[in-house]
Protein backbone atom coordinates (compact mmCIF):
# COMPACT_ATOMS: atom_id res chain seq x y z
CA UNK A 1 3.45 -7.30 -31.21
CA UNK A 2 6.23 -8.54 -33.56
CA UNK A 3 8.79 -6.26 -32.31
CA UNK A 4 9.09 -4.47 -29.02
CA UNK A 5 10.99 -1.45 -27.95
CA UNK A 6 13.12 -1.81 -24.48
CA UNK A 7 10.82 1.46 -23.01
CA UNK A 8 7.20 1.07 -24.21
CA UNK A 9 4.03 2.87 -22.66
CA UNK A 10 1.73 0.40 -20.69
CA UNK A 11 -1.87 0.84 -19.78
CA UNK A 12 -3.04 0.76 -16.03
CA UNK A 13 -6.09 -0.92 -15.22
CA UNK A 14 -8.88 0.89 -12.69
CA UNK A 15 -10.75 0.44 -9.98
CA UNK A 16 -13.58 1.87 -8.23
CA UNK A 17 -14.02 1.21 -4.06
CA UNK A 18 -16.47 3.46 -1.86
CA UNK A 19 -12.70 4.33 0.27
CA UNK A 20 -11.79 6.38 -2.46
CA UNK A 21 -12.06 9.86 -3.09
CA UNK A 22 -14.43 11.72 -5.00
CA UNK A 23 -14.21 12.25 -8.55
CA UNK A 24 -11.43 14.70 -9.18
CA UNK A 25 -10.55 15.23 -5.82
CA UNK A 26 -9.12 12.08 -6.24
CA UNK A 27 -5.21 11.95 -7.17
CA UNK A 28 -5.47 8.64 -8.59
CA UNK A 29 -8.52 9.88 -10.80
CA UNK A 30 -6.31 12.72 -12.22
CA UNK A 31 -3.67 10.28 -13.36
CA UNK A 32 -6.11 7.96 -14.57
CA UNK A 33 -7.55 10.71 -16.62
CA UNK A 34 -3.57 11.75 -18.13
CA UNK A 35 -3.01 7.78 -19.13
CA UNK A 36 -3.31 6.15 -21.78
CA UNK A 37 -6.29 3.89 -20.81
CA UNK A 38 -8.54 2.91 -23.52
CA UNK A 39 -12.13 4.27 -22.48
CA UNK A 40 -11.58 6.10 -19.46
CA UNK A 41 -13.79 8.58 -18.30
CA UNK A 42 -13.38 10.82 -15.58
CA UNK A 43 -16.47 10.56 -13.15
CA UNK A 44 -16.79 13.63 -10.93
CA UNK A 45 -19.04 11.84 -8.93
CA UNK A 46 -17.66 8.38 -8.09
CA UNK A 47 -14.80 6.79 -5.67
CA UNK A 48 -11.68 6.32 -7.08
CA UNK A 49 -9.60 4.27 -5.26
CA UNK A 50 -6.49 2.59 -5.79
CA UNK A 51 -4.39 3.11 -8.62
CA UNK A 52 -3.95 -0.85 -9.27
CA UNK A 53 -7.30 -1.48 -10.33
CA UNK A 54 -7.86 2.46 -11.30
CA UNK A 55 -3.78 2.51 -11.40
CA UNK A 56 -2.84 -1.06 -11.32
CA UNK A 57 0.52 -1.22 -12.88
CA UNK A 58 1.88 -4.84 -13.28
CA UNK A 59 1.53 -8.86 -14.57
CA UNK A 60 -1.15 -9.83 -11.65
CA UNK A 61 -3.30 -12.14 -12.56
CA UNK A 62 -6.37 -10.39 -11.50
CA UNK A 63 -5.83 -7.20 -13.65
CA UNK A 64 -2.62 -7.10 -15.52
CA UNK A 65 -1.63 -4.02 -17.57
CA UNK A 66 -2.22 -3.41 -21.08
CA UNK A 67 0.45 -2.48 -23.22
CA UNK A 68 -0.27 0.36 -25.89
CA UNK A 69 -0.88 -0.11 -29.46
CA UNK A 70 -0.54 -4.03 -28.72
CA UNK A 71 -3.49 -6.30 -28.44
CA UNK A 72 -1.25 -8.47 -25.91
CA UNK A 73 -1.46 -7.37 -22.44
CA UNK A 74 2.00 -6.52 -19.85
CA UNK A 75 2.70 -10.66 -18.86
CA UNK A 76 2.02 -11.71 -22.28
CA UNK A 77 4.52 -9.65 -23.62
CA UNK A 78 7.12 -10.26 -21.13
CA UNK A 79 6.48 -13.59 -21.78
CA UNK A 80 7.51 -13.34 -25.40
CA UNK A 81 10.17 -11.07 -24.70
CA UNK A 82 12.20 -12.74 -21.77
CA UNK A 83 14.97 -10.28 -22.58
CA UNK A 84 13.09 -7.48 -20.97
CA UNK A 85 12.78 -8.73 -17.41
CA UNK A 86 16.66 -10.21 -17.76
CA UNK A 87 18.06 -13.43 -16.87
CA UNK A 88 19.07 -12.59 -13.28
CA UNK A 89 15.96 -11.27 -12.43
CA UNK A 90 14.04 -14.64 -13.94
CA UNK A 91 16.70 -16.64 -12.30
CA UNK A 92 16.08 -15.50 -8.77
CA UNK A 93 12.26 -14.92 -9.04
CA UNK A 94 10.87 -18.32 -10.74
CA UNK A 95 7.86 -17.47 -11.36
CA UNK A 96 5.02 -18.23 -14.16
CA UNK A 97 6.42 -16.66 -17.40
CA UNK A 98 6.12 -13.43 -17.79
CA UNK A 99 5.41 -11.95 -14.46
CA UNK A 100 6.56 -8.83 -12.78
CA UNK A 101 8.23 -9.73 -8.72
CA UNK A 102 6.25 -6.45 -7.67
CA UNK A 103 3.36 -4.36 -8.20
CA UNK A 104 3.27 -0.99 -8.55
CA UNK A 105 -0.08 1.26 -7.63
CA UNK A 106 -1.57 4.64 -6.74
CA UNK A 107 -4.14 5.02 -3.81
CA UNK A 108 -6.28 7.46 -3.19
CA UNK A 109 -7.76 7.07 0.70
CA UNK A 110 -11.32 9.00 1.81
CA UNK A 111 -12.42 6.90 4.19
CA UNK A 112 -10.84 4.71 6.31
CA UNK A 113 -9.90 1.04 4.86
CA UNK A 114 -9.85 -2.30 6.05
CA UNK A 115 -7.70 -3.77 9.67
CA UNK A 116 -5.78 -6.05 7.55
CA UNK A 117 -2.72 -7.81 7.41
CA UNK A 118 -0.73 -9.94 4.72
CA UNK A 119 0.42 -13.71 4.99
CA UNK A 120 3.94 -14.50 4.78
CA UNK A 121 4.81 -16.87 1.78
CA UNK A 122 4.38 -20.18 3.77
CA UNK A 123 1.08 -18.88 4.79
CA UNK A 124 -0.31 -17.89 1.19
CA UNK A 125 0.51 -20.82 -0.18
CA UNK A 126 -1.60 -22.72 2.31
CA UNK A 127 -4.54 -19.90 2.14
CA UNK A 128 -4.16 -20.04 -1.66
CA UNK A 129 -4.46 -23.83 -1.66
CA UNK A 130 -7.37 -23.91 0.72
CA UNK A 131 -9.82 -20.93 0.04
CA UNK A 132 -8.46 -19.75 -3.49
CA UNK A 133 -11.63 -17.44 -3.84
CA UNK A 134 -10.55 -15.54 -1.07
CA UNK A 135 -6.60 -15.28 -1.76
CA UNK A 136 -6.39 -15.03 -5.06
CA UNK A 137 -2.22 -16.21 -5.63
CA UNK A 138 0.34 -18.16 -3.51
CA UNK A 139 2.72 -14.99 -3.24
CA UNK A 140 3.12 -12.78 0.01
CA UNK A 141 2.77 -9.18 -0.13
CA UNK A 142 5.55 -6.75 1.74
CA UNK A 143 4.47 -3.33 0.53
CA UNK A 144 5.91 0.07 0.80
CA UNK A 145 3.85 3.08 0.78
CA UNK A 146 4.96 6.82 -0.06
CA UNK A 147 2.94 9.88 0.88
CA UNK A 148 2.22 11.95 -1.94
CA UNK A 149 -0.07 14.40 -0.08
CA UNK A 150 -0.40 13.96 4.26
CA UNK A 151 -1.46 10.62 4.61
CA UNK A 152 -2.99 8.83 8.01
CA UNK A 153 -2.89 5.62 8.88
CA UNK A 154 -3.09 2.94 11.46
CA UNK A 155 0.49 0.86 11.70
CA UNK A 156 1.43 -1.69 14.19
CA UNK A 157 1.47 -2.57 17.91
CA UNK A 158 1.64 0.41 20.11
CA UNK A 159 4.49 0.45 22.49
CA UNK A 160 3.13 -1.83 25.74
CA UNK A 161 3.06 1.49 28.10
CA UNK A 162 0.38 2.74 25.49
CA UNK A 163 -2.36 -0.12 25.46
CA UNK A 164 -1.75 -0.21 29.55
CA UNK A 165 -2.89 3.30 29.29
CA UNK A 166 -5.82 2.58 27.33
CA UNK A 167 -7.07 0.22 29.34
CA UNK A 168 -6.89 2.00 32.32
CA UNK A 169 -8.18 5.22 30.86
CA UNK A 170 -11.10 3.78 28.35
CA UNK A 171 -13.62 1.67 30.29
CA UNK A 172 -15.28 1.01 27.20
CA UNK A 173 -12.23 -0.82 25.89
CA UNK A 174 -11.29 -2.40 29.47
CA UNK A 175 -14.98 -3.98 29.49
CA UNK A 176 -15.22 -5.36 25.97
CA UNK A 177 -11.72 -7.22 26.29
CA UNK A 178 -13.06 -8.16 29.79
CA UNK A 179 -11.12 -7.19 33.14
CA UNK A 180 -10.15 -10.88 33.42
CA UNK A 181 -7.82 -10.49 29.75
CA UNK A 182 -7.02 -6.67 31.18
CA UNK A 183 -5.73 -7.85 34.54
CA UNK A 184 -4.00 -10.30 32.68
CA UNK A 185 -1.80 -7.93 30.58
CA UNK A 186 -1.36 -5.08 32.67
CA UNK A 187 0.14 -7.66 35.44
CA UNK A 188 2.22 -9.46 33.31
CA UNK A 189 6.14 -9.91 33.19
CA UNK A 190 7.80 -8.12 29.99
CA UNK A 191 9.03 -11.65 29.06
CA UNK A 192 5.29 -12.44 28.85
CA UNK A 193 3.98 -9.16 27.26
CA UNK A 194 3.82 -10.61 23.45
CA UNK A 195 2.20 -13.65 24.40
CA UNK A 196 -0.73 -11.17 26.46
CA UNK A 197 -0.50 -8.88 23.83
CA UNK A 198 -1.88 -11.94 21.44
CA UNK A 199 -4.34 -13.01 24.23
CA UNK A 200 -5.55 -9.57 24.35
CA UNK A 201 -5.80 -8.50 20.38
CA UNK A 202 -7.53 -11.85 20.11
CA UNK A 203 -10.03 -11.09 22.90
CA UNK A 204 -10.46 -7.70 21.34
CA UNK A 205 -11.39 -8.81 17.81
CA UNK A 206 -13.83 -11.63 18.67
CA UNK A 207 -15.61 -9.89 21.20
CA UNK A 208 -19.62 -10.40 20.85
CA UNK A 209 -20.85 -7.93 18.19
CA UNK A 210 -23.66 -6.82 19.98
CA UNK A 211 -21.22 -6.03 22.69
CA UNK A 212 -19.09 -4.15 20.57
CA UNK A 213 -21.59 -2.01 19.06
CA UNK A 214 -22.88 -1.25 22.61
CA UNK A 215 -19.80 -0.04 24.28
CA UNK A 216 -19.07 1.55 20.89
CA UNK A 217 -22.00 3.57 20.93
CA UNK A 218 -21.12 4.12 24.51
CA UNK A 219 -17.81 5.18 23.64
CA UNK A 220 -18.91 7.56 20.96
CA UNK A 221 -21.74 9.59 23.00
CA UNK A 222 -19.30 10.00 25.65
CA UNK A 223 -16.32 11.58 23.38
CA UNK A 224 -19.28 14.15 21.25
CA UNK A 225 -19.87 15.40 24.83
CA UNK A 226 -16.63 16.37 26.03
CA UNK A 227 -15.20 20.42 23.91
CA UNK A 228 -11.96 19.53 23.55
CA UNK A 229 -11.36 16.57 21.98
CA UNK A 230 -7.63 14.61 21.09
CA UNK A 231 -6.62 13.29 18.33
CA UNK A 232 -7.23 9.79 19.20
CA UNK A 233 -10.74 10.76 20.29
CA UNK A 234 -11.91 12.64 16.67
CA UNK A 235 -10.66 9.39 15.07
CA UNK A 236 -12.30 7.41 17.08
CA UNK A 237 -15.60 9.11 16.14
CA UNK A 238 -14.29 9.97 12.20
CA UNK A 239 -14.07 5.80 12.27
CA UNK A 240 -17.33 4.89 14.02
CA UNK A 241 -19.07 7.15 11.39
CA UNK A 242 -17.68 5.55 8.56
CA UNK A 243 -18.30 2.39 9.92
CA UNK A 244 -20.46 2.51 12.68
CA UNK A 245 -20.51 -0.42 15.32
CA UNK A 246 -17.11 -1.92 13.55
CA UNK A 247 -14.78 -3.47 16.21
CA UNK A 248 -12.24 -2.28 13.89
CA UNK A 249 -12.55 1.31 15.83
CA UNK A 250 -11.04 0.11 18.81
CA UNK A 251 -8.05 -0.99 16.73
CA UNK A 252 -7.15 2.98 17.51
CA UNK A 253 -6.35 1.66 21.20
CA UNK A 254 -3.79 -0.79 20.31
CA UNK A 255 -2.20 0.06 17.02
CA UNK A 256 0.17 3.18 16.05
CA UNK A 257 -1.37 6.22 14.58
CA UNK A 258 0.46 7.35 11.75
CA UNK A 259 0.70 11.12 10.37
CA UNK A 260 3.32 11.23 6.85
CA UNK A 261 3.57 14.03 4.88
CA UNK A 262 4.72 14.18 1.22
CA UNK A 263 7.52 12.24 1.18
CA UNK A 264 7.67 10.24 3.75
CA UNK A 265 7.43 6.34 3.63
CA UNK A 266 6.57 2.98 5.71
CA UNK A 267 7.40 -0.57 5.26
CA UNK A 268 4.90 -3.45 6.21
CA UNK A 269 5.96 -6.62 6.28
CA UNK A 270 4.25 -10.14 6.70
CA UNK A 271 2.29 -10.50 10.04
CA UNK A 272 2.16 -6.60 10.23
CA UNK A 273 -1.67 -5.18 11.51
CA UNK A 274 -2.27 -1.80 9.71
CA UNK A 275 -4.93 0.08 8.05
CA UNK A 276 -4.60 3.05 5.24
CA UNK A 277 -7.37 6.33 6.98
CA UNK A 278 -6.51 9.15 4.12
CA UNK A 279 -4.05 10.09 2.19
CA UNK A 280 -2.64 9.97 -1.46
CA UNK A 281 -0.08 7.16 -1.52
CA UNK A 282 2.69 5.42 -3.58
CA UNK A 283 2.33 2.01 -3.22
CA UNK A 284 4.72 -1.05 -4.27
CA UNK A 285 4.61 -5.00 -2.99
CA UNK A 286 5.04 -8.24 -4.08
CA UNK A 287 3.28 -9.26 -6.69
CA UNK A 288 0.50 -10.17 -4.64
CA UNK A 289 -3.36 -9.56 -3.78
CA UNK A 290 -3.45 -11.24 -0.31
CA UNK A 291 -5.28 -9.66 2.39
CA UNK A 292 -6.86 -10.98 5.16
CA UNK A 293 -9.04 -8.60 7.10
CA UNK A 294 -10.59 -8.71 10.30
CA UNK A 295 -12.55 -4.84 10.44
CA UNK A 296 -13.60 -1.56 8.78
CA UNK A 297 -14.62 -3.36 5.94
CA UNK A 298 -17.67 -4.81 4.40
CA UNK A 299 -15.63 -7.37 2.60
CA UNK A 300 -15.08 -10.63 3.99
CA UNK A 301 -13.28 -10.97 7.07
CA UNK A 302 -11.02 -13.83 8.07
CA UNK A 303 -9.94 -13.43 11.95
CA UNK A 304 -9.13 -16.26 13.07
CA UNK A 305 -6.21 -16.19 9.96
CA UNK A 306 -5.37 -12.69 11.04
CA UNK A 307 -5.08 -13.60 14.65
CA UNK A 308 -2.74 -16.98 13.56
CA UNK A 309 -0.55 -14.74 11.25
CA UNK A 310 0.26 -11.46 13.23
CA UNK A 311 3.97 -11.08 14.22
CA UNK A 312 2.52 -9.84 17.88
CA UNK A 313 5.52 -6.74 18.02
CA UNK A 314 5.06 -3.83 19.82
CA UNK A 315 6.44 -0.86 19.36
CA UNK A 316 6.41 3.07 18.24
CA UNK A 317 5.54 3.42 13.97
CA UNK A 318 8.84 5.10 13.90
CA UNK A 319 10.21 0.95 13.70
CA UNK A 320 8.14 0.98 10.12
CA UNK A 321 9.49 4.00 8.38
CA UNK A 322 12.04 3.63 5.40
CA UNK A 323 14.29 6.34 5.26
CA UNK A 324 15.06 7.64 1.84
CA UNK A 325 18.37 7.94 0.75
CA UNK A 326 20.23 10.58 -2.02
CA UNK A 327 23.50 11.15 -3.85
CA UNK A 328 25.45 15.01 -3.63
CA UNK A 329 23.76 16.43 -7.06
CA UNK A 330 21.50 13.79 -7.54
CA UNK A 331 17.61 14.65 -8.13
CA UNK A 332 16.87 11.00 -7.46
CA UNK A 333 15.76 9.63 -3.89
CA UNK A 334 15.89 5.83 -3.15
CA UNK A 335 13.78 3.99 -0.76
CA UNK A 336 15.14 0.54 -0.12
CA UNK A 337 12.86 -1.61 1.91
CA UNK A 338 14.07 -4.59 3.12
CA UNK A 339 12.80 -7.09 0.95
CA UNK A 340 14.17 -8.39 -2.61
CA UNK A 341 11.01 -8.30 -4.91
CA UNK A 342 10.90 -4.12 -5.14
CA UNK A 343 12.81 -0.48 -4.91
CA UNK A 344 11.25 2.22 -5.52
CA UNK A 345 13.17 5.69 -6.87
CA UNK A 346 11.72 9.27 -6.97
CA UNK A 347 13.14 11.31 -9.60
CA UNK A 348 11.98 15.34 -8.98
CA UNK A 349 13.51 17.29 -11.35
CA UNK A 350 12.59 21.33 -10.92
CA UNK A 351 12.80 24.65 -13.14
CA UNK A 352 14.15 22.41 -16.01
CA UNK A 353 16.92 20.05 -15.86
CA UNK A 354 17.79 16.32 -16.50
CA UNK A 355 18.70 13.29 -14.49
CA UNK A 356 20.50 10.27 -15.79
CA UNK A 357 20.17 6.83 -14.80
CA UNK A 358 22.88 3.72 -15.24
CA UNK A 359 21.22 0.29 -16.51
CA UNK A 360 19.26 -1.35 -14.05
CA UNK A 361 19.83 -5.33 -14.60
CA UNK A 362 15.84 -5.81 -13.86
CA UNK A 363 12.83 -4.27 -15.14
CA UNK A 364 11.05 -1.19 -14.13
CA UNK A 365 7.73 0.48 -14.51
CA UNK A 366 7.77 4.47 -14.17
CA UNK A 367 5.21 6.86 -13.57
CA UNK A 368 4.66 10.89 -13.89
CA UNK A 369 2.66 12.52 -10.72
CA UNK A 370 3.86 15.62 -11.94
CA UNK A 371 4.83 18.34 -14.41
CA UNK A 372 6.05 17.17 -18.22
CA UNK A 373 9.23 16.26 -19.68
CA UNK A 374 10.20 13.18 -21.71
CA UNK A 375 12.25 9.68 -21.02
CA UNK A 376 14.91 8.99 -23.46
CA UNK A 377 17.46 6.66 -24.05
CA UNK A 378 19.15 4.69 -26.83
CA UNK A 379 22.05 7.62 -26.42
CA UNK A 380 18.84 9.90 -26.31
CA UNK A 381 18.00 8.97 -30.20
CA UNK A 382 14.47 7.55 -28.69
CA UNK A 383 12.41 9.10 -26.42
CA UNK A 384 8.45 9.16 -24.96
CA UNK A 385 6.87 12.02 -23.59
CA UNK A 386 5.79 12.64 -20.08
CA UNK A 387 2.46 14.11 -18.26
CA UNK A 388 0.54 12.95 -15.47
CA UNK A 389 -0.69 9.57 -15.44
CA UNK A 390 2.04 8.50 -18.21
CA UNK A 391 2.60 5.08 -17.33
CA UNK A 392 5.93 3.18 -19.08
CA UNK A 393 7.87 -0.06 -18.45
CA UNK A 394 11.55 -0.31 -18.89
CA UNK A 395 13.46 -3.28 -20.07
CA UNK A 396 16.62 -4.71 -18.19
CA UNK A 397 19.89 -3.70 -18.54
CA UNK A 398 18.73 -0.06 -20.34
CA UNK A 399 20.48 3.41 -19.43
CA UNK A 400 17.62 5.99 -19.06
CA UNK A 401 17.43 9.61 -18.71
CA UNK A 402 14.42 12.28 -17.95
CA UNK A 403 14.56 15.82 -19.02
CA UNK A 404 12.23 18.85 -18.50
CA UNK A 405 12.44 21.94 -19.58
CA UNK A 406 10.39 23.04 -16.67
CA UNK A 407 9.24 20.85 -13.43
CA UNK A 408 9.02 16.91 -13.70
CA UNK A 409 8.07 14.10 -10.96
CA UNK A 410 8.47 10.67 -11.49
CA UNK A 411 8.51 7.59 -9.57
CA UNK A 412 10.32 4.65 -10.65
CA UNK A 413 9.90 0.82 -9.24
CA UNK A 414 12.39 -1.66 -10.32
CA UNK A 415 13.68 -5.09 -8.71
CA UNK A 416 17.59 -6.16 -9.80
């Protein structure tokens, strides 16, 4: 590409993981299906999962974007164009040429996904260095996710008062950490409590895996007998049938169990256990691949790096939300997490309308969930059109407005 506009339209790449949802239930599969992604063919019948690799949108080295109409994919063209991510930007993120500071994706979520967690930089770099076909890049990965539809999850330490609960109430639990580790933590001083708190999420995750599928199954008859079940219970049992005799099911006993709806956002930093159950999400991190899982998954699992890494805080999943912010008349909501590489903006525009946006000194990559409308700027002279699944990246330092003549939703991640 000899010349390059400062808004172009970029492919997404896709993915297909046996989390996802089905076919066109999925909401990653029905933007895959509006964007402009060469050979794309909606499967009624298969998983789509995450919109990185099914609506990947970014310079990763594992599956950058393509740009449309160019034979150069999103990093190459950056690369060539420096202009477009800006000199601040470039200054304060030195990375290789050409590459985005986040990554921007869609996830769809039908069964539950990996206990996981992400290194901090210091920590990538060494896992990078040392088992580079397992962490694919030196970068940490802070992410952000944003319920499109209700989303569940698993996020964090429970509060201390909780896991003493479960250990007194779930013998199953009490046995497989051993009443020795149990004793241990429900006696100890609150100075002590993170340092039991690691004993006992260590003891939990490298507990004998015959043992774990015994008290499991255990667990699981006991909970199908009882009528009325909690909510803790039926996930319990929604998570041993997805993966049956996974330790990752007790996870439910000391991490938070989130509920978003539409909307609604949490931030996960380095260190930070979690696990995605269903949903339709927003998603935007580092630039970054790195997980390292310990359960729920048949990928490989790296504990004893989970265990080392964890920031060991407890405490209610309220401590992880980001709460968006708005201006008077604005049809633009901002969530800010607190981290450098990534904002993301949600522009919802309804029964016709437009919104206008001053120049961003970094680059951004939009998407449309929603509706149809167009993106225009150069004084409005230039414009591209809008549907679901149109996918576009925006150069630094360019005043951009949308405009529908009906309903439009788009969602906007930038770094300055």
């Amino acid at each position: 590409m000899s010349t390059i506009e400062v808004v172009f339209r970029i492919a997404p790449t896709a993915q297909k993981y046996d989390w996802g949802k089905i076919g066109s239930d999925s909401r990653v599969a029905q933007l895959a299906a509006g964007a402009d992604m060469p050979g794309f063919v909606l499967d009624k019948l298969s998983p789509y999962a995450e919109a990185c690799s099914l609506l990947w949108m970014g310079t990763h080295v594992k599956s950058p974007s393509g740009v449309v109409g160019s034979d150069s994919n999103l990093q190459q063209t950056l690369a060539a164009n420096p202009h477009l991510i800006g000199s601040q930007v470039s200054s304060k993120f030195p990375t290789s040429k050409g590459n985005l500071p986040f990554l921007f994706k869609v996830l769809s979520i039908n069964k539950a996904l990996s206990i996981q967690t992400h290194p901090d930089k210091r920590t990538a770099e060494k896992l990078h260095a040392t088992q580079p076909s397992m962490y694919s890049d030196d970068n940490h990965k802070p992410e952000m996710a944003i319920a499109l539809t209700d989303f569940r999850g698993l996020c964090g330490f429970l509060p201390v008062s909780e896991i003493e609960s479960y250990l007194r109430s779930v013998p199953e639990f009490r046995a497989l950490v051993t009443d020795e580790v149990a004793d241990s933590f429900l006696s100890a001083e609150e100075s002590g409590k993170r340092e039991k708190l690691q004993t006992l999420f260590s003891a939990l995750m490298q507990a004998d895996a015959g043992a774990v599928k015994d008290k499991l199954a255990r667990l699981a008859e006991r909970y199908n007998t009882e009528s009325e079940k909690s909510e803790i219970e039926d996930l319990v049992l929604t998570l041993n049938n997805q993966h049956p005799g996974d330790v990752g099911v007790f996870c439910v006993f000391m991490l938070n169990y989130v509920k978003l709806t539409a909307g609604q956002a949490i931030f996960l930093g380095a260190g930070e256990p979690h696990a995605y159950v269903s949903g339709d999400i927003m998603e935007c991190m580092a630039n970054s691949d790195n997980v390292i899982r310990a359960g729920l998954t048949p990928k490989p699992k790296d504990i004893p790096n989970l265990l080392s890494s964890l920031t060991y805080k407890a405490g209610p999943w309220s401590d992880h939300t980001v709460k968006p912010s708005t201006s008077p008349g604005s049809h633009t909501i901002t969530y800010d997490p607190p981290v450098h590489e990534f904002t993301v903006l949600a522009i919802d525009l309804k029964h016709g309308g437009e919104e206008s946006h001053r120049p961003i000194h970094g680059p951004s990559i939009i998407i449309a969930t929603d509706g149809s409308g167009f993106i225009s700027w150069d004084n409005d002279a230039k414009s591209l059109e809008l549907k679901p699944g149109s996918v576009a990246f925006i150069g630094a330092g360019v005043p951009v407005s949308f405009q529908t003549a009906a309903n439009l939703t788009v969602y906007r991640a930038y770094v300055e």
